[in-house]
Protein backbone atom coordinates (compact mmCIF):
# COMPACT_ATOMS: atom_id res chain seq x y z
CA UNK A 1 -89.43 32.96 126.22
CA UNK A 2 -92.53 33.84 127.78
CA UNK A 3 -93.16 37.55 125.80
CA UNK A 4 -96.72 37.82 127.39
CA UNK A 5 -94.93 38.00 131.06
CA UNK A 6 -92.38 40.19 129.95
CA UNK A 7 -95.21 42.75 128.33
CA UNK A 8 -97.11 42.56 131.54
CA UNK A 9 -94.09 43.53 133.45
CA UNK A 10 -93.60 46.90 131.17
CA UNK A 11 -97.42 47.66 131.35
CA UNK A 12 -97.26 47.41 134.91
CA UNK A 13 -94.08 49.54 135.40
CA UNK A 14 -94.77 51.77 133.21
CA UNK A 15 -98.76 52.26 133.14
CA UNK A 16 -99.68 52.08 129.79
CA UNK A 17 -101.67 49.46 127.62
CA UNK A 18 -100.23 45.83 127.90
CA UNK A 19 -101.24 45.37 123.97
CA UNK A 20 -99.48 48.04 122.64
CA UNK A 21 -96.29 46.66 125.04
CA UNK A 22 -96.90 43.18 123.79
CA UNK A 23 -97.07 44.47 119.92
CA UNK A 24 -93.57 46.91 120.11
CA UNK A 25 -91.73 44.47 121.81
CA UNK A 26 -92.70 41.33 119.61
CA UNK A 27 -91.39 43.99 116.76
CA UNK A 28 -88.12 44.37 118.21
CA UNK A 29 -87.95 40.43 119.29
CA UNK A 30 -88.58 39.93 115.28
CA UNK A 31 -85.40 42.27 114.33
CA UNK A 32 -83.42 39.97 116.49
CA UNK A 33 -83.11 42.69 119.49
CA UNK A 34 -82.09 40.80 122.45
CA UNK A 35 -85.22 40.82 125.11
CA UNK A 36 -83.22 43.06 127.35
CA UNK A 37 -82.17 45.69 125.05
CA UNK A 38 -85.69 45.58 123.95
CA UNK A 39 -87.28 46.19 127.61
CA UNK A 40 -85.09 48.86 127.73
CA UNK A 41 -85.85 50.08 124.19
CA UNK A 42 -89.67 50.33 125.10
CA UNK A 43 -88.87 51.65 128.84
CA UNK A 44 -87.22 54.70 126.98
CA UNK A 45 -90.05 55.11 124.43
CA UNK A 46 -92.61 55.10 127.19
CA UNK A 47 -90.45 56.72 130.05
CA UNK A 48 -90.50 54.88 133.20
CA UNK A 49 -90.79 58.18 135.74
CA UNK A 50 -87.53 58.55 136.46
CA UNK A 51 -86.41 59.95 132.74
CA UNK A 52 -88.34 62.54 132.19
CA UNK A 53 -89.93 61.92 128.58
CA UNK A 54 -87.47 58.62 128.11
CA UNK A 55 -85.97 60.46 124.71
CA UNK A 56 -82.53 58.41 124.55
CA UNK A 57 -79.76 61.22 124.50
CA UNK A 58 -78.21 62.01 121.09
CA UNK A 59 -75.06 60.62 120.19
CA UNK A 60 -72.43 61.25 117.53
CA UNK A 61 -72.56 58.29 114.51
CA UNK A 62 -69.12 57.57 115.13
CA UNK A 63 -69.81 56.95 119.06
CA UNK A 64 -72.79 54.70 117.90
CA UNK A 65 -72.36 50.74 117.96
CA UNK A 66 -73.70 47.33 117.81
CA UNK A 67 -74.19 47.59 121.80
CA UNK A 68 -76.12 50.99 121.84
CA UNK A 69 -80.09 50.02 122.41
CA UNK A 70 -82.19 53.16 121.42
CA UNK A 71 -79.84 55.61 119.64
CA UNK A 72 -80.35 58.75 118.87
CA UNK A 73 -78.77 60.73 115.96
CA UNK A 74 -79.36 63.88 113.75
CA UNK A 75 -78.01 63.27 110.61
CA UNK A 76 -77.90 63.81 106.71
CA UNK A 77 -79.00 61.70 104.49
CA UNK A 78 -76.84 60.56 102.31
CA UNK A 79 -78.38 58.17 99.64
CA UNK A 80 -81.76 56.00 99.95
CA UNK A 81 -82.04 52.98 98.07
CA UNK A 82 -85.37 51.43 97.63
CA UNK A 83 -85.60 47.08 97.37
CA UNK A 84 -88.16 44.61 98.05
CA UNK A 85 -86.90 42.02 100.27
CA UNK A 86 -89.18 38.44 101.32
CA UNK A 87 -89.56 38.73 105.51
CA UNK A 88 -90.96 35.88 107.45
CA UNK A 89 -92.82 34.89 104.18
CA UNK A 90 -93.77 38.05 103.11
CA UNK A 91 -92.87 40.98 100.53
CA UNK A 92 -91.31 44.07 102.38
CA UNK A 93 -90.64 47.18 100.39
CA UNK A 94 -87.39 48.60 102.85
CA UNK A 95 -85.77 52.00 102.26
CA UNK A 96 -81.75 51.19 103.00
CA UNK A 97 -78.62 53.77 102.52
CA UNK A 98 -76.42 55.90 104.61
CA UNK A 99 -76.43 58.57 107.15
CA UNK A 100 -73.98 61.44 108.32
CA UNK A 101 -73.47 63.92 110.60
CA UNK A 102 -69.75 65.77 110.91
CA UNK A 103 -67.74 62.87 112.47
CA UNK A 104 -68.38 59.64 110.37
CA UNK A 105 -71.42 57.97 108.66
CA UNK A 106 -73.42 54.97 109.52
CA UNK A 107 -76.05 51.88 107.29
CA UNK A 108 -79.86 52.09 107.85
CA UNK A 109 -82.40 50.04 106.94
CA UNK A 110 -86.16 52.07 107.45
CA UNK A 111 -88.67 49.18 107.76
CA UNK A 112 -91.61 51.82 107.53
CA UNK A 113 -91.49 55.09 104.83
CA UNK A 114 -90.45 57.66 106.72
CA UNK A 115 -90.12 59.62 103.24
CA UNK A 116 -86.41 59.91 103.43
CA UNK A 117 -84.87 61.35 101.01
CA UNK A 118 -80.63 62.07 99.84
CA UNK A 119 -80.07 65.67 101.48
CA UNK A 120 -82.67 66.04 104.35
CA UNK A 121 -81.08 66.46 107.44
CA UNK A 122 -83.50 64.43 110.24
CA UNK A 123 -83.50 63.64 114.12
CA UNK A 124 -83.88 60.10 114.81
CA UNK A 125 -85.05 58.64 118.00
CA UNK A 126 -85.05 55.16 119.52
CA UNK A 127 -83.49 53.62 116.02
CA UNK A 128 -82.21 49.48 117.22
CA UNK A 129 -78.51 48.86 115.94
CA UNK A 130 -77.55 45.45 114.73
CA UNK A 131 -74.31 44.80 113.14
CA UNK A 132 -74.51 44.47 109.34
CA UNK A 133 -71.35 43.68 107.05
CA UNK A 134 -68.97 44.13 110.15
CA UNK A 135 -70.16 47.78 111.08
CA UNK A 136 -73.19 48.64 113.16
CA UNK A 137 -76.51 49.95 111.20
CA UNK A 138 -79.39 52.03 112.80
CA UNK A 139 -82.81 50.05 112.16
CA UNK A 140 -85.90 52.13 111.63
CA UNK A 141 -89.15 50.47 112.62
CA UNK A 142 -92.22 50.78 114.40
CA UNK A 143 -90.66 52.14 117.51
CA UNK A 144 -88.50 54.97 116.13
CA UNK A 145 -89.17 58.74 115.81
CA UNK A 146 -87.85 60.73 112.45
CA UNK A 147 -88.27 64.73 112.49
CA UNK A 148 -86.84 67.00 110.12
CA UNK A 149 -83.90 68.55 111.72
CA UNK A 150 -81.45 72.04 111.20
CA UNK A 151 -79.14 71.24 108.35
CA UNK A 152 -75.97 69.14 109.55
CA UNK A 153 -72.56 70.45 108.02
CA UNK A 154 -71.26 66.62 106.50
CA UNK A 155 -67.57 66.06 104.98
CA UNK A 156 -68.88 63.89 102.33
CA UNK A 157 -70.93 63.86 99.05
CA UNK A 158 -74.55 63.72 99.22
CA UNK A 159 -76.62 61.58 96.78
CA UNK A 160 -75.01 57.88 95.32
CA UNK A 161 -73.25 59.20 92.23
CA UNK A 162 -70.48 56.99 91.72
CA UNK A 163 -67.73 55.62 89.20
CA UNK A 164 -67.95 52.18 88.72
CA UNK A 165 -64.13 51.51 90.31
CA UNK A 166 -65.63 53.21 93.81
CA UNK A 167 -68.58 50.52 94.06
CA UNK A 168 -68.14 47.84 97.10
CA UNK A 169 -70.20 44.96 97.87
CA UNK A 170 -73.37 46.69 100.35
CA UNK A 171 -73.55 49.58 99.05
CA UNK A 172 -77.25 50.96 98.57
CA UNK A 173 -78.93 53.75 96.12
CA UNK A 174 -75.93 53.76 93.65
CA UNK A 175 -76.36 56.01 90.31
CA UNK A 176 -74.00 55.20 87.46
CA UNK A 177 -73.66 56.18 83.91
CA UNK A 178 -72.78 53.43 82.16
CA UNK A 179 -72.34 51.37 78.95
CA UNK A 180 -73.71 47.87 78.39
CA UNK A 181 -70.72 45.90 77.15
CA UNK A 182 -73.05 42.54 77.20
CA UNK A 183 -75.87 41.17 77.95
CA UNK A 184 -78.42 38.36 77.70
CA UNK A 185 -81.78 36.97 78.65
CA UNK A 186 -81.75 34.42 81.30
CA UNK A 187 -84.45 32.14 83.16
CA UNK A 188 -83.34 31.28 87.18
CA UNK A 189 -85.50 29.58 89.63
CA UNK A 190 -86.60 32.92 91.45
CA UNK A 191 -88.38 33.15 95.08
CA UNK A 192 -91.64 33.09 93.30
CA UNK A 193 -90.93 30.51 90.60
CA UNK A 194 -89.27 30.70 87.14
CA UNK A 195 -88.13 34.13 86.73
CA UNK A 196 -86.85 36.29 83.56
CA UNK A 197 -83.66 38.33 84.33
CA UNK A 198 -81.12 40.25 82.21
CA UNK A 199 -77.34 39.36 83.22
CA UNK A 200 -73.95 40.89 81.71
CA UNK A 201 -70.99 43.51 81.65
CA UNK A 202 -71.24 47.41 82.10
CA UNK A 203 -68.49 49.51 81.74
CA UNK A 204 -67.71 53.44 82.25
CA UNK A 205 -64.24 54.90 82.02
CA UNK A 206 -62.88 53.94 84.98
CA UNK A 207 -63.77 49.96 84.97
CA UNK A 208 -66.13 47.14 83.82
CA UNK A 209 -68.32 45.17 86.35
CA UNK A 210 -71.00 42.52 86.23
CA UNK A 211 -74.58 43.43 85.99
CA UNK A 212 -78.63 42.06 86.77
CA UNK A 213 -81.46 43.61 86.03
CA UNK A 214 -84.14 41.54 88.49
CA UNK A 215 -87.07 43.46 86.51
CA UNK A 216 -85.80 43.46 82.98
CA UNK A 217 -85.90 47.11 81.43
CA UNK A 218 -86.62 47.71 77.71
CA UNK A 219 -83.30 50.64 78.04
CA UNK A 220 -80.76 47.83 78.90
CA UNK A 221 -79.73 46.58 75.56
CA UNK A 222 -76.24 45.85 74.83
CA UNK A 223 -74.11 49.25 73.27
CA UNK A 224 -76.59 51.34 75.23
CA UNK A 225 -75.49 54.49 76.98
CA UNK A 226 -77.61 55.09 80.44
CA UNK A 227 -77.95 56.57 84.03
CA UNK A 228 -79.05 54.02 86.32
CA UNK A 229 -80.46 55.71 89.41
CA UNK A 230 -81.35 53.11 92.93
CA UNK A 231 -78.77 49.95 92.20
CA UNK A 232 -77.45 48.29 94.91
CA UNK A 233 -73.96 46.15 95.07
CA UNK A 234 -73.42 42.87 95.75
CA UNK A 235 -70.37 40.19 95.77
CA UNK A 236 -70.40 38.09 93.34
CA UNK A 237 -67.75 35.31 92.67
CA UNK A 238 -65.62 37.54 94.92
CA UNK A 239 -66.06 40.73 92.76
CA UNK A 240 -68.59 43.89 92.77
CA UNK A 241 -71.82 43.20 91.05
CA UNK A 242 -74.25 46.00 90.12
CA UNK A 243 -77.90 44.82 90.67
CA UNK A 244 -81.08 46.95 89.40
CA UNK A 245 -84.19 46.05 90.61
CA UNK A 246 -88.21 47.30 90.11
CA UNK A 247 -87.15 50.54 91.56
CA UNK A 248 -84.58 51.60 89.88
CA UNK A 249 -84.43 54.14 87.01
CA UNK A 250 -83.33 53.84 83.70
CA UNK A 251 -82.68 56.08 81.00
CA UNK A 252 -81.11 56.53 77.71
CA UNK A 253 -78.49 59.35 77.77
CA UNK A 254 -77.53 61.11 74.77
CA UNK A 255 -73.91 61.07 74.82
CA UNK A 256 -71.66 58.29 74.71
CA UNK A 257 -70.22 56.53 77.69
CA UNK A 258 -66.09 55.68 77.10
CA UNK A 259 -65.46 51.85 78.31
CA UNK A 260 -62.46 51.14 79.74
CA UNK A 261 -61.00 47.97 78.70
CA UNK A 262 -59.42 45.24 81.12
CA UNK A 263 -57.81 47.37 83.98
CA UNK A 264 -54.25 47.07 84.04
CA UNK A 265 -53.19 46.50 87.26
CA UNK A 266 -49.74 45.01 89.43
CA UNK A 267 -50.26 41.96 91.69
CA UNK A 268 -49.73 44.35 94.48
CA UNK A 269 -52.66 46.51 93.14
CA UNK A 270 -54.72 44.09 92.09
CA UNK A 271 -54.86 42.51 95.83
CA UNK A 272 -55.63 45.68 97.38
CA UNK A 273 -59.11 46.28 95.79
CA UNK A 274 -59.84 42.92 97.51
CA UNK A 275 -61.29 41.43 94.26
CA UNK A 276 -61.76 42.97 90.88
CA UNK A 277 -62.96 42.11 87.58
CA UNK A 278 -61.78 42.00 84.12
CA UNK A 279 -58.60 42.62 85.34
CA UNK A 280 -54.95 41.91 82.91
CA UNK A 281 -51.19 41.39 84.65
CA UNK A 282 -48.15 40.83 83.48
CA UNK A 283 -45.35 38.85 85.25
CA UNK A 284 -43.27 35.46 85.10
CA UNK A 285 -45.07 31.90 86.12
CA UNK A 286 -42.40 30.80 89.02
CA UNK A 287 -44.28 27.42 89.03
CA UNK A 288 -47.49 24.97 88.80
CA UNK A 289 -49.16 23.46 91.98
CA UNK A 290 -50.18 20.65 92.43
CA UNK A 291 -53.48 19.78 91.61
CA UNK A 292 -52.80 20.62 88.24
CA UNK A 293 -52.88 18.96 84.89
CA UNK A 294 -55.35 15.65 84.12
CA UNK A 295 -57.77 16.02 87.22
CA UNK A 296 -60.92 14.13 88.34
CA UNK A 297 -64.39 16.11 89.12
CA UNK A 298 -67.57 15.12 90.84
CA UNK A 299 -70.46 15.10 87.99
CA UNK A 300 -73.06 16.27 90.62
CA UNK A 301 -71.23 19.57 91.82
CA UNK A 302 -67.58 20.14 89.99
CA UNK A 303 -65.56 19.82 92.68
CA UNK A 304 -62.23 18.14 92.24
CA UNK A 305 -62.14 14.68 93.61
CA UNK A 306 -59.72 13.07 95.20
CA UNK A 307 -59.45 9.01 94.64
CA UNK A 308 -63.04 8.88 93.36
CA UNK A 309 -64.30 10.48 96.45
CA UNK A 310 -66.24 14.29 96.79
CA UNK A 311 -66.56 16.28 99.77
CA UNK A 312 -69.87 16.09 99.52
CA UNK A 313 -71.56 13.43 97.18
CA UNK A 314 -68.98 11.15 98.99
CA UNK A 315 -68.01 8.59 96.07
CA UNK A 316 -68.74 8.93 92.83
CA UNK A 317 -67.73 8.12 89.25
CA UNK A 318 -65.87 11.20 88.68
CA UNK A 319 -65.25 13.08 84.83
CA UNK A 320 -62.21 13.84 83.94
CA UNK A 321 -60.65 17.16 83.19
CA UNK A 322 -57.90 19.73 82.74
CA UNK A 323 -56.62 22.46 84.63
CA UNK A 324 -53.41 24.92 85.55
CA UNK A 325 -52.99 26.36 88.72
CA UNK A 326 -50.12 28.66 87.92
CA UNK A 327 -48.23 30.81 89.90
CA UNK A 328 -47.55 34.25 88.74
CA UNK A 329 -44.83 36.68 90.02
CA UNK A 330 -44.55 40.15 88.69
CA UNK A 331 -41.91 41.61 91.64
CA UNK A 332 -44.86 43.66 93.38
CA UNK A 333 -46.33 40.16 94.53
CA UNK A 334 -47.51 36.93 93.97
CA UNK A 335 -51.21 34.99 92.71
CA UNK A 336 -52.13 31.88 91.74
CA UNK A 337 -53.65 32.00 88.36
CA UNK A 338 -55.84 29.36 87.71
CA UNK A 339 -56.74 28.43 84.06
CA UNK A 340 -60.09 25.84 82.84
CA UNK A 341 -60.55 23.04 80.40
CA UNK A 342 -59.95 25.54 77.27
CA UNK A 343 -56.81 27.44 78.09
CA UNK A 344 -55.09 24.31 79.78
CA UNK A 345 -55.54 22.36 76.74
CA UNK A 346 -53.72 25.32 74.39
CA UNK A 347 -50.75 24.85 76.84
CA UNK A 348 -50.37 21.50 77.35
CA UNK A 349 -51.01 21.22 73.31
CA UNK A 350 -53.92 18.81 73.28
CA UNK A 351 -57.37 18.45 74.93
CA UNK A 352 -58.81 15.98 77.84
CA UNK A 353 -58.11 12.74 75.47
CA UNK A 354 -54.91 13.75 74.76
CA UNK A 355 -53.84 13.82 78.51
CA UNK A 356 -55.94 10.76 79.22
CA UNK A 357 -53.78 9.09 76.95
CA UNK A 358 -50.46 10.07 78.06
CA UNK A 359 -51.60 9.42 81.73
CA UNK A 360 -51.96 5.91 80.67
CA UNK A 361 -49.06 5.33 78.63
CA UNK A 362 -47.19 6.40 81.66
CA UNK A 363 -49.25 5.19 84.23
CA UNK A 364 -49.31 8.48 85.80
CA UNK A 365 -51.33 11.25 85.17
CA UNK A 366 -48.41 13.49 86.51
CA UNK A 367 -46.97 14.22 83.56
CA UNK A 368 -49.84 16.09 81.98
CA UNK A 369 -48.79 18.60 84.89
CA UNK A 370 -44.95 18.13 83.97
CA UNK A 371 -45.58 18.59 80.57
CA UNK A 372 -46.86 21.88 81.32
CA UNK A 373 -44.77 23.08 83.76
CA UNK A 374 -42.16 22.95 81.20
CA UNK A 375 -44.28 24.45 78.69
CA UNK A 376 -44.59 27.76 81.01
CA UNK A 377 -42.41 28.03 84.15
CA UNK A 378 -39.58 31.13 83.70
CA UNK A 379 -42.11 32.75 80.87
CA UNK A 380 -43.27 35.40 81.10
CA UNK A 381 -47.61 35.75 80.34
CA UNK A 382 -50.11 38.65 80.21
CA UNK A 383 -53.56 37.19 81.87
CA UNK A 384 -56.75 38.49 81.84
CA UNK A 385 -59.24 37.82 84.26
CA UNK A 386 -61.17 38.47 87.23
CA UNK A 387 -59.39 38.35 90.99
CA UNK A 388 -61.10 37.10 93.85
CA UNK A 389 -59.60 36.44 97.32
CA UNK A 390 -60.49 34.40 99.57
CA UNK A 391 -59.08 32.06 102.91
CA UNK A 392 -56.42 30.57 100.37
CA UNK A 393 -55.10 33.86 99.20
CA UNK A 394 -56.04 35.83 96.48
CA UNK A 395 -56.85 33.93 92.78
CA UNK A 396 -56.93 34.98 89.23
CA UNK A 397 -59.62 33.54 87.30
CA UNK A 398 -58.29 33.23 83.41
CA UNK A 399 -60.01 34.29 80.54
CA UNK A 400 -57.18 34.99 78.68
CA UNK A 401 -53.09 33.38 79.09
CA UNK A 402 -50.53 34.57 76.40
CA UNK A 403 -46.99 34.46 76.29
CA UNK A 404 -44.96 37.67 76.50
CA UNK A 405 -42.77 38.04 73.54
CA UNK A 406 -40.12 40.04 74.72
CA UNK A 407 -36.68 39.94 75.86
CA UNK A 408 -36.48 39.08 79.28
CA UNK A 409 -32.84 41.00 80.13
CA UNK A 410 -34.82 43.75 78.60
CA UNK A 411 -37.85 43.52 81.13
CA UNK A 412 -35.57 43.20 83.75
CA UNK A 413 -33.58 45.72 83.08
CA UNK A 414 -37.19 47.93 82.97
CA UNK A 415 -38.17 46.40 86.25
CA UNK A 416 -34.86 47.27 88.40
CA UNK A 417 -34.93 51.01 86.83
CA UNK A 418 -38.35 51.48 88.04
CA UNK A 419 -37.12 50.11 91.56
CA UNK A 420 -34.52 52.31 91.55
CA UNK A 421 -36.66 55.54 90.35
């Protein structure tokens, strides 16, 4: 792509400095704005005679998507997270969050400090849209015009005040209050070498999530009670993760934060937050895949191998292991529970030797997985865990795998009255 000839064009066209052209559009080129769009981005911001000033009209946030070039919006500002992000090799401090006006709310990222702030109500001109987590998000660089604006009416909350069970992977400039359940030092090959981090569990009243602090803070000590102001949320392992970073704020509160214990959910439930953590359920194990019992891993990257061979270290000389893949029915719906080394071996009733042995008195590791089929099939189990879904369906990741002690004509005599209510 030859930008030079395509900056010449514009300075021609439109009569105005070809270096100026040349640097806006190589800025829109570097957010990935087709070369099109872009010409048409900078004909607008210049005006090309037949547009008066070239001002792109205004346009609702819910009429705005990833095909709009230019857009135009006065909105509210809803929260504004700040995050350091590496670009092209380089440290960028960006300002990211979400905007409203009355029919729906739209992402930004600002790539220059345009001073925004949760609550000002601003008119934004020439903004690029690029689709980010499935929805379209207005872009704020170089190019783009931000004016304080009269107040916009908005049907939703302003600021990023939230309980931890209304967190979702993307969200930006988060407060919580919180209490840290766990936590611990760890050292992770960062993008600027070795790197100290703090990783664990928070908890308020409504749920328990996953934490990291990417600039350990002195406040974040396990059984402390604090407000963290400027998080942002992540997926991790298929569930919300809560991530402070140099710009957030911490501080001590003086009052005690209540920390709800393992949320007690249905299967049905359960799948509809579309992954959740330290989640329990209750229901009956209808059966055992296959798969499970005595398997083989890869001793490079874990996966399970199948006749010596890995998906990707090709063959190897695998390790051998234990492991349930359980399927667990509670009348609401259906997940495969799948249980590690630990909790396999308290079914089956012995660990990894134990099973090799049996394997090879009966020349087939099968009946490690028949042996505990039997041991759980048509019982009924309370698991504890954290529920991720993915291509497959949706999984329950065991921490925990009792047996119900109850009456089962009992239980389903509970189940069909609560049908039937």
């Amino acid at each position: 792509m030859d930008v030079d000839a395509h900056a010449e064009e514009l300075a021609s066209d439109l009569g105005v400095d070809k270096e100026e052209v040349t640097r806006d559009l190589r800025n829109l080129l570097e957010y990935s704005v087709p070369i099109e769009e872009a010409k048409g981005s900078l004909r607008r911001k210049y005006g090309d005679g037949t547009e008066g000033t070239g001002e792109p009209e205004p346009t609702d946030i819910t009429d705005v998507t990833t095909d709009s070039a230019g857009a135009s919006v006065t909105a509210t500002v809803l929260t504004a997270g700040k995050r350091s992000i590496r670009y092209q090799g380089e440290d960028q401090v960006i300002v990211e969050g979400e905007l409203a006006d009355a029919t729906g709310r739209i992402s930004y990222t600002a790539w220059e400090d345009f001073g925004l702030q949760p609550g000002d109500t601003v008119a934004i001109g020439n903004a690029n849209v690029r689709e980010w987590e499935g929805e379209p998000e207005l872009n704020l660089g170089e190019s783009t015009s931000v004016t304080p604006a009269a107040e916009v009416e908005v049907p939703y909350d302003v600021g990023g005040d939230r309980d931890l069970i209304d967190l979702a992977p993307g969200d930006r400039g988060r407060n919580v209050e919180v209490r840290i359940v766990d936590v611990e030092e760890r050292t992770i090959d960062g993008r600027d070498g070795e790197t100290e981090i703090l990783s664990g569990v928070l908890a308020d009243e409504t749920a328990r999530l996953p934490f990291t602090d990417w600039d350990p803070h002195d406040e974040i000590a396990e059984g402390a009670t604090l407000r963290i102001e400027d998080a942002y949320v992540r997926e991790f392992r298929g569930v919300p993760s809560v991530n402070v970073s140099q710009f957030s704020r911490v501080e001590t509160l003086d009052w005690a934060v209540e920390a709800a214990e393992a949320t007690r959910l249905t299967v049905r439930e359960a799948v509809e937050t579309g992954g959740a953590f330290d989640v329990e359920i209750e229901g009956d194990v209808v059966g055992v895949r296959d798969g499970s019992g005595l398997i083989q891993r890869c001793p490079e990257c874990g996966r399970v191998t199948q006749k010596g061979q890995c998906r990707t270290h090709g063959e190897v000389d695998p390790e051998d292991d234990l492991r349930t893949k359980a399927i667990l029915d509670d009348g609401t719906g259906a997940v495969t529970t799948i249980l590690g080394t630990d909790l396999t071996a308290g079914i089956y009733g012995g660990g990894i030797e134990a099973a090799r042995e049996a394997a090879k008195e009966a020349m087939d590791q099968e009946v490690v997985a028949d042996a505990i089929r039997e041991a759980i099939v048509g019982r009924a189990v309370r698991v504890r865990g954290n529920l991720s879904i993915d291509d497959y369906g949706a999984n329950l990741n065991a921490e925990a795998f009792d047996l119900v002690a109850d009456d089962p004509v009992d239980r389903a005599e509970a189940f069909l009255a609560e049908v039937d209510g």
